[in-house]
N, C-alpha and C. Protein backbone atom coordinates (compact mmCIF):
# COMPACT_ATOMS: atom_id res chain seq x y z
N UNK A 1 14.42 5.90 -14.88
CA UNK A 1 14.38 5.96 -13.42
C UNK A 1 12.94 6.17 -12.95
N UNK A 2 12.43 5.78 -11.86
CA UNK A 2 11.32 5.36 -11.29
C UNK A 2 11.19 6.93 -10.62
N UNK A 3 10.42 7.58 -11.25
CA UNK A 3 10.08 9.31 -9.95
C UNK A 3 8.67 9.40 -9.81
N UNK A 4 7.32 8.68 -9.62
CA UNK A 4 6.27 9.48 -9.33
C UNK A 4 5.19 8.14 -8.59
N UNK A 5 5.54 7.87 -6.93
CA UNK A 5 4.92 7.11 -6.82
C UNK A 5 3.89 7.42 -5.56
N UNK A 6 2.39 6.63 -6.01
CA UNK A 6 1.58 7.22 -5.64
C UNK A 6 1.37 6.15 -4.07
N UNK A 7 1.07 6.85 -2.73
CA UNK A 7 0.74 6.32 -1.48
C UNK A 7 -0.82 6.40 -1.13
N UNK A 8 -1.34 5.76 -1.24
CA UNK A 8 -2.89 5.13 -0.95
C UNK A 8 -3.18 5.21 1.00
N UNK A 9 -3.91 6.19 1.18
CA UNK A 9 -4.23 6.31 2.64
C UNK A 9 -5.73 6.74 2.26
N UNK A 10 -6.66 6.28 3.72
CA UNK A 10 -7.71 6.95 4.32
C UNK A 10 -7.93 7.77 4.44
N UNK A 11 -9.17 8.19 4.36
CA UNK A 11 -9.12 9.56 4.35
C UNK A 11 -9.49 9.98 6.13
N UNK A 12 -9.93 8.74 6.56
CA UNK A 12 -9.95 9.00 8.72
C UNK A 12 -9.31 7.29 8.91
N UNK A 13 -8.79 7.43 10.24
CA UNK A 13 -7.94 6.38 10.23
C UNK A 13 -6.76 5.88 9.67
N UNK A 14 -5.87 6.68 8.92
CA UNK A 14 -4.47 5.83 8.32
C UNK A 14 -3.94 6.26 9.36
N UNK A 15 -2.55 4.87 9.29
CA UNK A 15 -1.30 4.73 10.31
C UNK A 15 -0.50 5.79 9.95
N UNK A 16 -0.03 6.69 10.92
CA UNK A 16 0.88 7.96 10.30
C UNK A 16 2.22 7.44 10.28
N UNK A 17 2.78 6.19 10.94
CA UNK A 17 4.12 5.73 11.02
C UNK A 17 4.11 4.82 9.87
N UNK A 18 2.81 4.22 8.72
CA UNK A 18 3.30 3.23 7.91
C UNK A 18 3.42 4.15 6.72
N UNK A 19 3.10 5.59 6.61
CA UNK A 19 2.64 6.72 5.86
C UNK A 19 4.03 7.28 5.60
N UNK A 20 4.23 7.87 7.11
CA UNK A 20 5.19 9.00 6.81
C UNK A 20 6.87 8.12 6.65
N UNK A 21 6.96 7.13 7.13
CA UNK A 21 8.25 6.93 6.74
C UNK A 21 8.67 6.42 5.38
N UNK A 22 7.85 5.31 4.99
CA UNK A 22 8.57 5.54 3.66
C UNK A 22 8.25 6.69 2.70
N UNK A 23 7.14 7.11 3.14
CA UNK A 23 7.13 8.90 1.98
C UNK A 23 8.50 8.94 2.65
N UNK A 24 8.92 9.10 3.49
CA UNK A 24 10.86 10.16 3.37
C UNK A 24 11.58 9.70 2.98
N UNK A 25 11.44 7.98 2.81
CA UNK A 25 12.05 7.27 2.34
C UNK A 25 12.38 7.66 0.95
N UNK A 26 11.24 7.59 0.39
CA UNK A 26 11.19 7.69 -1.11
C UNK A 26 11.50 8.67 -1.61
N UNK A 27 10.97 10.05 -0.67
CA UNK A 27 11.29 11.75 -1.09
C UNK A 27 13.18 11.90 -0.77
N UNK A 28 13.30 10.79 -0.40
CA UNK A 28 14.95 11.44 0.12
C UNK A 28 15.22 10.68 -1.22
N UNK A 29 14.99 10.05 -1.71
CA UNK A 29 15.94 9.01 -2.62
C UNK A 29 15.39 10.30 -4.38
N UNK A 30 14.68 11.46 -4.05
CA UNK A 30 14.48 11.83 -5.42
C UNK A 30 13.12 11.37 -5.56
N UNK A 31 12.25 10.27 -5.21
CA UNK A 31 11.19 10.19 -5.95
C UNK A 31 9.74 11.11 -5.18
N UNK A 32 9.03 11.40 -6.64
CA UNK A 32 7.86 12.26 -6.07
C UNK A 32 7.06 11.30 -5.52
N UNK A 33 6.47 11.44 -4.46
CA UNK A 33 4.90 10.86 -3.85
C UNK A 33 3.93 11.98 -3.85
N UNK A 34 2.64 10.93 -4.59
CA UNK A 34 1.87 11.49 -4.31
C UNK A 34 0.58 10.77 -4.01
N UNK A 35 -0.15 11.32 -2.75
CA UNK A 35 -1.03 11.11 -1.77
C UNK A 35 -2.15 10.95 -2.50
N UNK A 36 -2.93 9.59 -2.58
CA UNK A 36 -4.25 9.41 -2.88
C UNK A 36 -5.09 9.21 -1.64
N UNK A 37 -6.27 9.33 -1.96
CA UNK A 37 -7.11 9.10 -0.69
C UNK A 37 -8.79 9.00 -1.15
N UNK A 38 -9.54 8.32 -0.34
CA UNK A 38 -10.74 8.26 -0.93
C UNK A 38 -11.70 9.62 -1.17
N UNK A 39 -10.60 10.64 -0.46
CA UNK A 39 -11.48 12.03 -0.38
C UNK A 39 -10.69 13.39 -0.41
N UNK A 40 -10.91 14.12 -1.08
CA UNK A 40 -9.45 15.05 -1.03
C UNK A 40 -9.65 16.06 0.11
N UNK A 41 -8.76 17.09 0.27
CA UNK A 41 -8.51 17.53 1.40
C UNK A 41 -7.86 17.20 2.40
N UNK A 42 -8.17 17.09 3.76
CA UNK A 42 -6.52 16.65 4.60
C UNK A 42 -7.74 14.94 5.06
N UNK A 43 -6.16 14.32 5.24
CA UNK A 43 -6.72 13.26 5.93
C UNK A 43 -6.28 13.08 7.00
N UNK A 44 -7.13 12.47 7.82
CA UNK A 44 -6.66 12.15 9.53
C UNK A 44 -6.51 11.13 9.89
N UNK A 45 -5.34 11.19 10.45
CA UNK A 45 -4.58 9.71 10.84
C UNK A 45 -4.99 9.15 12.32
N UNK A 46 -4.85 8.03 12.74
CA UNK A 46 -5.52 7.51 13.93
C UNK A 46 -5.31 8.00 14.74
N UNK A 47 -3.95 8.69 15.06
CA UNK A 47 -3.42 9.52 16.06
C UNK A 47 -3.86 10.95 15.84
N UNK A 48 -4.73 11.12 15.07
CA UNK A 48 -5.26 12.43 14.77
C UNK A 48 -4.81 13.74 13.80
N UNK A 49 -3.23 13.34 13.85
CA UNK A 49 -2.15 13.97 13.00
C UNK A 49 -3.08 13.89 11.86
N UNK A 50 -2.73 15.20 10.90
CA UNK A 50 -3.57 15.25 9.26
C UNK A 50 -1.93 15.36 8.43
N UNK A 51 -2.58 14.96 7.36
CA UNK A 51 -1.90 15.31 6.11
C UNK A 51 -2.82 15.64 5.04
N UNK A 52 -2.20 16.54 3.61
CA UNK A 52 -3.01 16.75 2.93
C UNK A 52 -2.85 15.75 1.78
N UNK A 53 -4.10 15.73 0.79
CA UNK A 53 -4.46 14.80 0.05
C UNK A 53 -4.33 15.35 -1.21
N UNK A 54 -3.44 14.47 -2.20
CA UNK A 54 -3.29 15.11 -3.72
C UNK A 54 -3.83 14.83 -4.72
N UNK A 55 -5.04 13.86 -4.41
CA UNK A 55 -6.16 13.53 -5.33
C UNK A 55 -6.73 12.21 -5.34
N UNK A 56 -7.90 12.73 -5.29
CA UNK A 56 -9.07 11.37 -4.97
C UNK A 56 -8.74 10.31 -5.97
N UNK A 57 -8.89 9.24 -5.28
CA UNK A 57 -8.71 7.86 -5.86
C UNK A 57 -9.37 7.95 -7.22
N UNK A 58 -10.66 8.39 -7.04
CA UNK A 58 -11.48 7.67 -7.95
C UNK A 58 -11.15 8.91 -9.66
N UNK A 59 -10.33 9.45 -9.11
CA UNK A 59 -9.60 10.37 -10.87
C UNK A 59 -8.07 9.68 -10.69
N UNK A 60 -7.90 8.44 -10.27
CA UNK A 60 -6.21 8.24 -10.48
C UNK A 60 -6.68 7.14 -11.34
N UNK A 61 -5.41 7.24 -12.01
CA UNK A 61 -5.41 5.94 -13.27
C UNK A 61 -3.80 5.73 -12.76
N UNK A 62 -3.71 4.03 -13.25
CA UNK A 62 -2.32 3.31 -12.67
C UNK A 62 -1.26 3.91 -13.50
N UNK A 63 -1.81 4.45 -14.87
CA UNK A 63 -0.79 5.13 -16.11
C UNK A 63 -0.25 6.27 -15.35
N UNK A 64 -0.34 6.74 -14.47
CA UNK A 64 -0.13 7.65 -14.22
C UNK A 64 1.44 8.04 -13.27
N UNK A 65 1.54 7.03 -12.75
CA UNK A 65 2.31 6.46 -11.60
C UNK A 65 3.24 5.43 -12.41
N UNK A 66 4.19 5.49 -11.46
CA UNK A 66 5.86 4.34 -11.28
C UNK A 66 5.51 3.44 -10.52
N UNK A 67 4.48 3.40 -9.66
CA UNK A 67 4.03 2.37 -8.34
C UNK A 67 3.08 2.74 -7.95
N UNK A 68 2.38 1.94 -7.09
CA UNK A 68 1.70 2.32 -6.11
C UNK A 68 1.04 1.24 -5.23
N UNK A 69 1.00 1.99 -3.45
CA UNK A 69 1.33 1.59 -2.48
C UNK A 69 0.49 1.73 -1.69
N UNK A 70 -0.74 0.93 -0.83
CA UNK A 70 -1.73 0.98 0.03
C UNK A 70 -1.64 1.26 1.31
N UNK A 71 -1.90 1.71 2.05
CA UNK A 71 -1.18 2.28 3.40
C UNK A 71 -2.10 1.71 4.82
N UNK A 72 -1.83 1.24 5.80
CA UNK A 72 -2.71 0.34 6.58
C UNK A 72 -3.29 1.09 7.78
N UNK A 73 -4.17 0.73 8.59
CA UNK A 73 -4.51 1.81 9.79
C UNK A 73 -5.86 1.25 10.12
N UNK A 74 -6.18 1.81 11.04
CA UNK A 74 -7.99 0.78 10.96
C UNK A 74 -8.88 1.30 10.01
N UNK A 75 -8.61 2.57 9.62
CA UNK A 75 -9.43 3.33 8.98
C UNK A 75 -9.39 2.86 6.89
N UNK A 76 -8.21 2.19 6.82
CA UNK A 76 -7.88 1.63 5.48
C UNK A 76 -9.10 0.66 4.78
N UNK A 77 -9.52 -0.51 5.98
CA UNK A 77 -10.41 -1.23 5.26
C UNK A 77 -12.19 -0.83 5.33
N UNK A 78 -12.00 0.52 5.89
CA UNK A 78 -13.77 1.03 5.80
C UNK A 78 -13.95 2.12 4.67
N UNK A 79 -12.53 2.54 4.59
CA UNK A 79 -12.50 3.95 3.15
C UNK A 79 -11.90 3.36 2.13
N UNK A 80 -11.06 2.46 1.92
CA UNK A 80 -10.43 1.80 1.09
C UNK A 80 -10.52 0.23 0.43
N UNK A 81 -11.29 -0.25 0.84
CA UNK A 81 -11.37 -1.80 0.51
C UNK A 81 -12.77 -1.58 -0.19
N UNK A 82 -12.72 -1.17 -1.39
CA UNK A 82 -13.71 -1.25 -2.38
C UNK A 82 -13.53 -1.44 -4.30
N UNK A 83 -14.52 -1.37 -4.65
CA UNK A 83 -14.27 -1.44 -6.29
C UNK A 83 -13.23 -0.11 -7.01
N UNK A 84 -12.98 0.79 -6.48
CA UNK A 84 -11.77 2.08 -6.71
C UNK A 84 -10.81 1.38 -6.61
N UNK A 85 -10.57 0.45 -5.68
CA UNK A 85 -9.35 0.31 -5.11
C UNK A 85 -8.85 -0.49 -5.76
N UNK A 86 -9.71 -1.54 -6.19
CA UNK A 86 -9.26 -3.13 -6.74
C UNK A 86 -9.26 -2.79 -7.93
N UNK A 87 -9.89 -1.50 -8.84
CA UNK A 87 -10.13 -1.20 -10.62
C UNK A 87 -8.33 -0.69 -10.63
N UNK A 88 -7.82 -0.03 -10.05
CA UNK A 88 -6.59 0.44 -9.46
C UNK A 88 -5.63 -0.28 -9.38
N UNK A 89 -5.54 -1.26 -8.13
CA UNK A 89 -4.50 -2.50 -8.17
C UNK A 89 -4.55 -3.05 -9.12
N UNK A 90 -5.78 -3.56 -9.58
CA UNK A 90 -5.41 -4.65 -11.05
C UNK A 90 -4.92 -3.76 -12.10
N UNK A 91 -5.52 -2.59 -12.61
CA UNK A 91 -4.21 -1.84 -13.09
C UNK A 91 -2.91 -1.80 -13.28
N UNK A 92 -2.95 -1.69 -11.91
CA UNK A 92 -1.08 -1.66 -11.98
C UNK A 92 -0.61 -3.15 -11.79
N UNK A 93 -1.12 -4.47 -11.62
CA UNK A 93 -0.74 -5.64 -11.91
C UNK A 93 -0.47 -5.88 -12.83
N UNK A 94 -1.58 -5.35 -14.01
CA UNK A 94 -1.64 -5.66 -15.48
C UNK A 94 -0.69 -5.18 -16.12
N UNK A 95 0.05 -4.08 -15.27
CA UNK A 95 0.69 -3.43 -16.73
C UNK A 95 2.16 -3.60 -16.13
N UNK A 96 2.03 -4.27 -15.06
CA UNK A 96 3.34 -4.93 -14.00
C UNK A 96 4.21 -4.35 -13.49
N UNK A 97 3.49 -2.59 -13.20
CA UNK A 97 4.09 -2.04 -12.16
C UNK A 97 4.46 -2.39 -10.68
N UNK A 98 5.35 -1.91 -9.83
CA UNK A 98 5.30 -2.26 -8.35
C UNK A 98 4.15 -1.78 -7.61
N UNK A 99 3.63 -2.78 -6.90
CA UNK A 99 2.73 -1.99 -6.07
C UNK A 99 2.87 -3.21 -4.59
N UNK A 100 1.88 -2.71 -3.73
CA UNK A 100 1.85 -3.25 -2.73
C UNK A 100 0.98 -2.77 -1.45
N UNK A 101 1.33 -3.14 -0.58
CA UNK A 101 0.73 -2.72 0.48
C UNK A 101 0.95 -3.10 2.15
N UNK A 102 0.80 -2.33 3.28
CA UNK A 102 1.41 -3.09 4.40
C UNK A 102 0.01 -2.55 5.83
N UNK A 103 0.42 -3.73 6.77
CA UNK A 103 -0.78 -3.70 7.62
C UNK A 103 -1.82 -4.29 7.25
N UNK A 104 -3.13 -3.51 7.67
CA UNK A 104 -4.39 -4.15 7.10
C UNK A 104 -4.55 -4.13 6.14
N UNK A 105 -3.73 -3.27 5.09
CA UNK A 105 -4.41 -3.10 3.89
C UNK A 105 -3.61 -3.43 2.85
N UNK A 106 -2.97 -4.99 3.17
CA UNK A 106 -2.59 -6.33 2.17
C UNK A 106 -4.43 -6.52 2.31
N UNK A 107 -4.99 -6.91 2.92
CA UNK A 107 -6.04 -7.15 2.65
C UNK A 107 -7.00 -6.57 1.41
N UNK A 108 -6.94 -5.57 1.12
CA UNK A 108 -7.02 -4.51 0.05
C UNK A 108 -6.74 -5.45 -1.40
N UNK A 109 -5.60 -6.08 -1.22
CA UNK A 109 -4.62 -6.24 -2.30
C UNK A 109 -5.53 -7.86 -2.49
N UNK A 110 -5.55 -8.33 -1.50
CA UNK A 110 -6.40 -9.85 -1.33
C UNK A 110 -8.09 -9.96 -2.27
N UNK A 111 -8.24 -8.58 -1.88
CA UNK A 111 -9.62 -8.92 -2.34
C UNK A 111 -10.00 -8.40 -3.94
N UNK A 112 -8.85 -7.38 -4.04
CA UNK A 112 -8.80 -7.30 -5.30
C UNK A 112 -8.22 -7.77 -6.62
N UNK A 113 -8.07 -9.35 -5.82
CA UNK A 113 -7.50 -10.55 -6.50
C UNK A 113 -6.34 -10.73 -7.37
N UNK A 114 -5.12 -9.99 -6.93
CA UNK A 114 -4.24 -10.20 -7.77
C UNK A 114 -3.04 -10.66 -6.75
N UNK A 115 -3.28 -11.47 -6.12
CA UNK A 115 -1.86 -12.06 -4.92
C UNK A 115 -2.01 -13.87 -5.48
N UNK A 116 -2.58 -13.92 -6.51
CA UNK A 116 -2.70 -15.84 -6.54
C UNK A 116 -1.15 -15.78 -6.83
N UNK A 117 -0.95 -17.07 -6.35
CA UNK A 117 0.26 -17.36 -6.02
C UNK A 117 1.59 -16.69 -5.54
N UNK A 118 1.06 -15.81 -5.11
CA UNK A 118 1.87 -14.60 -4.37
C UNK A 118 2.45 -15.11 -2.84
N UNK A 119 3.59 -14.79 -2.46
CA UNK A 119 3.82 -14.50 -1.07
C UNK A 119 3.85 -13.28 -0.69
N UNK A 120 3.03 -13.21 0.46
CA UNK A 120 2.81 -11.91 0.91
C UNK A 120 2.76 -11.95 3.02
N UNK A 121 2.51 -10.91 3.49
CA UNK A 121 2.80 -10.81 4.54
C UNK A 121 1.31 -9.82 4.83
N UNK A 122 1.28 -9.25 6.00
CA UNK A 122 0.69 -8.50 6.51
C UNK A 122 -0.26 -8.61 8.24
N UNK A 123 -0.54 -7.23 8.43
CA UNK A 123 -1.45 -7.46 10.23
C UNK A 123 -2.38 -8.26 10.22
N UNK A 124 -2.10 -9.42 11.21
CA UNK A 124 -2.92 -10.56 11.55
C UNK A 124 -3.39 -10.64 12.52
N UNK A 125 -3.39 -9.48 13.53
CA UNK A 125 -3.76 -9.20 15.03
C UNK A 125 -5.22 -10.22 15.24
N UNK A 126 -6.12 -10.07 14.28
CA UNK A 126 -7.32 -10.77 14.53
C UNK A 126 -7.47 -11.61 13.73
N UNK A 127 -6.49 -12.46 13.29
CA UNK A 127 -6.00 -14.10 12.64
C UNK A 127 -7.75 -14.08 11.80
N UNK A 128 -7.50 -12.95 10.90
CA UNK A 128 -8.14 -13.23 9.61
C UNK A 128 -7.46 -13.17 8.36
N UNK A 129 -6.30 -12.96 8.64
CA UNK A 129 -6.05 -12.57 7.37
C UNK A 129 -5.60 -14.17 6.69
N UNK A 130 -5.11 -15.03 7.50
CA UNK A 130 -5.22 -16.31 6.88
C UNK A 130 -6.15 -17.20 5.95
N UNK A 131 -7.14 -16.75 6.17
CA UNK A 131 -8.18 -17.16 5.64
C UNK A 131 -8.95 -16.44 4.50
N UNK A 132 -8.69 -15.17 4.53
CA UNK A 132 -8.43 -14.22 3.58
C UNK A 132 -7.39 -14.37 2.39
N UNK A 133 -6.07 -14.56 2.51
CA UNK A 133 -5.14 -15.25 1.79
C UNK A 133 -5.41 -16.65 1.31
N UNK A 134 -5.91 -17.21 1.90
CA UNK A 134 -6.33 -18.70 1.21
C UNK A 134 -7.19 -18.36 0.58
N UNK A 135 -8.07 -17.82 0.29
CA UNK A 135 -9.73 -17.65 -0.28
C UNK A 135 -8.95 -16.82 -1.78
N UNK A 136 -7.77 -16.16 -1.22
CA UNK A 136 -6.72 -15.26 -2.68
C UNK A 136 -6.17 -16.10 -3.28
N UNK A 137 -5.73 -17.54 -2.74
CA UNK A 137 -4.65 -18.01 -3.28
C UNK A 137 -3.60 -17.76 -3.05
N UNK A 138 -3.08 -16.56 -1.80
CA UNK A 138 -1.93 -16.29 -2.02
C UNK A 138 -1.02 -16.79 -0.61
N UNK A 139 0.07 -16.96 -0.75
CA UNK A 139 1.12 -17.89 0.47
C UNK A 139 1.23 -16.86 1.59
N UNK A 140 0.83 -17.19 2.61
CA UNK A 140 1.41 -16.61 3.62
C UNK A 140 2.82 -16.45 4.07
N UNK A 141 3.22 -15.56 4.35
CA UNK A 141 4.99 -15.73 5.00
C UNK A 141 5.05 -14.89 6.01
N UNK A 142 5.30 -15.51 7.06
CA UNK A 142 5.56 -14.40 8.62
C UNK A 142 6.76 -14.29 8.54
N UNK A 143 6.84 -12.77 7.83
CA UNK A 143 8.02 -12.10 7.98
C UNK A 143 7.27 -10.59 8.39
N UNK A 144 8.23 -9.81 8.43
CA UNK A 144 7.95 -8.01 8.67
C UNK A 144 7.65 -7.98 7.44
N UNK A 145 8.44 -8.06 5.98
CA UNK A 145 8.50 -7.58 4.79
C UNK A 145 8.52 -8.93 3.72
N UNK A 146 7.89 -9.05 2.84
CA UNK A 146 7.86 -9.63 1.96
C UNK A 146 8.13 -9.14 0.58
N UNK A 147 8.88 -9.27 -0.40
CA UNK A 147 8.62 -9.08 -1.97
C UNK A 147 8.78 -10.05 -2.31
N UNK A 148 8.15 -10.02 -3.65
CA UNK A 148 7.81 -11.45 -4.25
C UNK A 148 7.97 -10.48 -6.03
N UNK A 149 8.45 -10.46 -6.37
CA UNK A 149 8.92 -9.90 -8.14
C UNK A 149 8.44 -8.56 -7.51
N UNK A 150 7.50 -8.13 -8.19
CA UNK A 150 7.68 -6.10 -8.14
C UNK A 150 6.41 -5.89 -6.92
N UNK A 151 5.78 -6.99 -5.74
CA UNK A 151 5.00 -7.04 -5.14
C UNK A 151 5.97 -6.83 -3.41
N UNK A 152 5.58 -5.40 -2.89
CA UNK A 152 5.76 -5.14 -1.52
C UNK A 152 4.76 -5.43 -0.60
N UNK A 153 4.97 -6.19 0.12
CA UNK A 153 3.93 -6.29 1.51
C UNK A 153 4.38 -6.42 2.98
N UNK A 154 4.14 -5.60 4.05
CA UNK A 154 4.71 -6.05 5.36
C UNK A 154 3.75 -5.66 6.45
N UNK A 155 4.08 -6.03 7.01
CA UNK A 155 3.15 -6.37 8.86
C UNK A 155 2.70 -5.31 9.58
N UNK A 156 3.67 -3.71 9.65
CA UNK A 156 2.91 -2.83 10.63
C UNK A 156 3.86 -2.02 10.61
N UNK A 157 3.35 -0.94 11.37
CA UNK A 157 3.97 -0.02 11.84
C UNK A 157 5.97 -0.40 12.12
N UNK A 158 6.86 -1.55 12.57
CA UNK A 158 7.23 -1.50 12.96
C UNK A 158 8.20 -2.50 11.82
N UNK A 159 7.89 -2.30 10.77
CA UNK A 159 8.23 -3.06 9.63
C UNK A 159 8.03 -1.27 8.56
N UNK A 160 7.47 -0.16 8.86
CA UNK A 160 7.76 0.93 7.91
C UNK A 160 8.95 1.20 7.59
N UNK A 161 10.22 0.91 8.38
CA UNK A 161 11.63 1.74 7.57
C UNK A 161 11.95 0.27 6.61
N UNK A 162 11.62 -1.02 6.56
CA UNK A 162 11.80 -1.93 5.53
C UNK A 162 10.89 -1.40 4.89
N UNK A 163 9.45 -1.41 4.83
CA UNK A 163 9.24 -1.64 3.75
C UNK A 163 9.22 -0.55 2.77
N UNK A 164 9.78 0.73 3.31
CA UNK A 164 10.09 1.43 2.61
C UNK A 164 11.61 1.34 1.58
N UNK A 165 12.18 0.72 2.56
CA UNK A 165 13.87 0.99 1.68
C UNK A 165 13.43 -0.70 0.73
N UNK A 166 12.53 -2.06 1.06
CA UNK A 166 12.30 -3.01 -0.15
C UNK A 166 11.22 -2.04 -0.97
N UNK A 167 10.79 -0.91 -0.95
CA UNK A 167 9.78 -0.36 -2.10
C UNK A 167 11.04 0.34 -3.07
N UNK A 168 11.78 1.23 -2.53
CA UNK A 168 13.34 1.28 -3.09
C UNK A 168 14.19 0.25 -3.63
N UNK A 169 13.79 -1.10 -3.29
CA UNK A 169 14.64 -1.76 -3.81
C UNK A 169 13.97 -2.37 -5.37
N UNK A 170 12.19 -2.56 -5.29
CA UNK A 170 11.67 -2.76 -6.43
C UNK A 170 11.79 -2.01 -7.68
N UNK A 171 11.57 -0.63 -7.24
CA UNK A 171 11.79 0.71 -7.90
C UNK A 171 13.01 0.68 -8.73
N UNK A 172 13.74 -0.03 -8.48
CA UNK A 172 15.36 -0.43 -8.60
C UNK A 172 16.25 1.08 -8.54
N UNK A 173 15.94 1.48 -7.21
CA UNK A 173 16.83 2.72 -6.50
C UNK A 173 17.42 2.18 -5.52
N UNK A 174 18.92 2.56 -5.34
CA UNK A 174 19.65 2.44 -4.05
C UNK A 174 19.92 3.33 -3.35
């Protein structure tokens, strides 16, 4: 059974609605989350709300974790879209854990090149991410939620209670 999966937020700027719901999601179903971030201590969400942080990115290894999951906000692609992030995802590609990501920070997942031939989804508010996905190789699909084998991705804030209960469904928890 799938119990220890790790949620990837900012350490200023994450979405607290793409954050906090599937963490309850996942904490109600039994599984542990735990909070990475580019910086430990609390992090602050766009709305200002904090949460605390259970350990800096750059001491997580993918061995460590059942999954893991990128979290979107404006603040995702200025603390998070770097070489930590992508040594990380390809990690957990390689060893073909679930992972994913929703909002801006499919983009995350784009640049750290493991979506070729992937369908994936994510926030397109400023119609880059198309071009971003082509440059990945990977298929666009306008949906809220996408999986594609053990790969979660969805659109926003308003797509968090899917893509939490399809991160449950990869996990293979009901």
């Amino acid at each position: 059974m799938i119990s220890k999966v790790m949620l990837v937020i900012a350490s200023n700027d994450f979405h607290p609605v793409e954050y906090s719901v599937p963490k309850r999601i996942l904490e109600h179903s039994g599984i542990t989350v735990i909070t990475a971030s580019d910086k430990t201590g609390e992090a602050v969400a766009k709305d200002k709300t904090t949460t605390d942080v259970d350990i800096a990115l750059e001491n997580v290894s993918a061995d460590d974790f059942d999954a893991i999951f990128f979290i979107g906000g404006p603040g995702s692609l200025e603390h998070l879209d770097n070489q930590t992030s992508y040594k990380l995802i390809k990690q957990a590609a390689e060893a073909k854990k679930p992972f994913g990501a929703i909002c801006a920070a499919v983009r995350i997942l784009a640049h750290a090149g493991v979506l070729k031939g992937k369908k994936v989804t994510g926030w397109n508010g400023d119609s880059g991410l198309g071009p971003i996905l082509k440059e990945s190789h990977a298929i666009y699909t306008p949906k809220n939620v996408v999986v594609d084998n053990n790969i979660v991705t969805a659109v926003g804030p308003d797509a968090a209670q899917e893509f939490g209960a399809k991160i449950l469904g990869v996990l293979g928890v009901q």
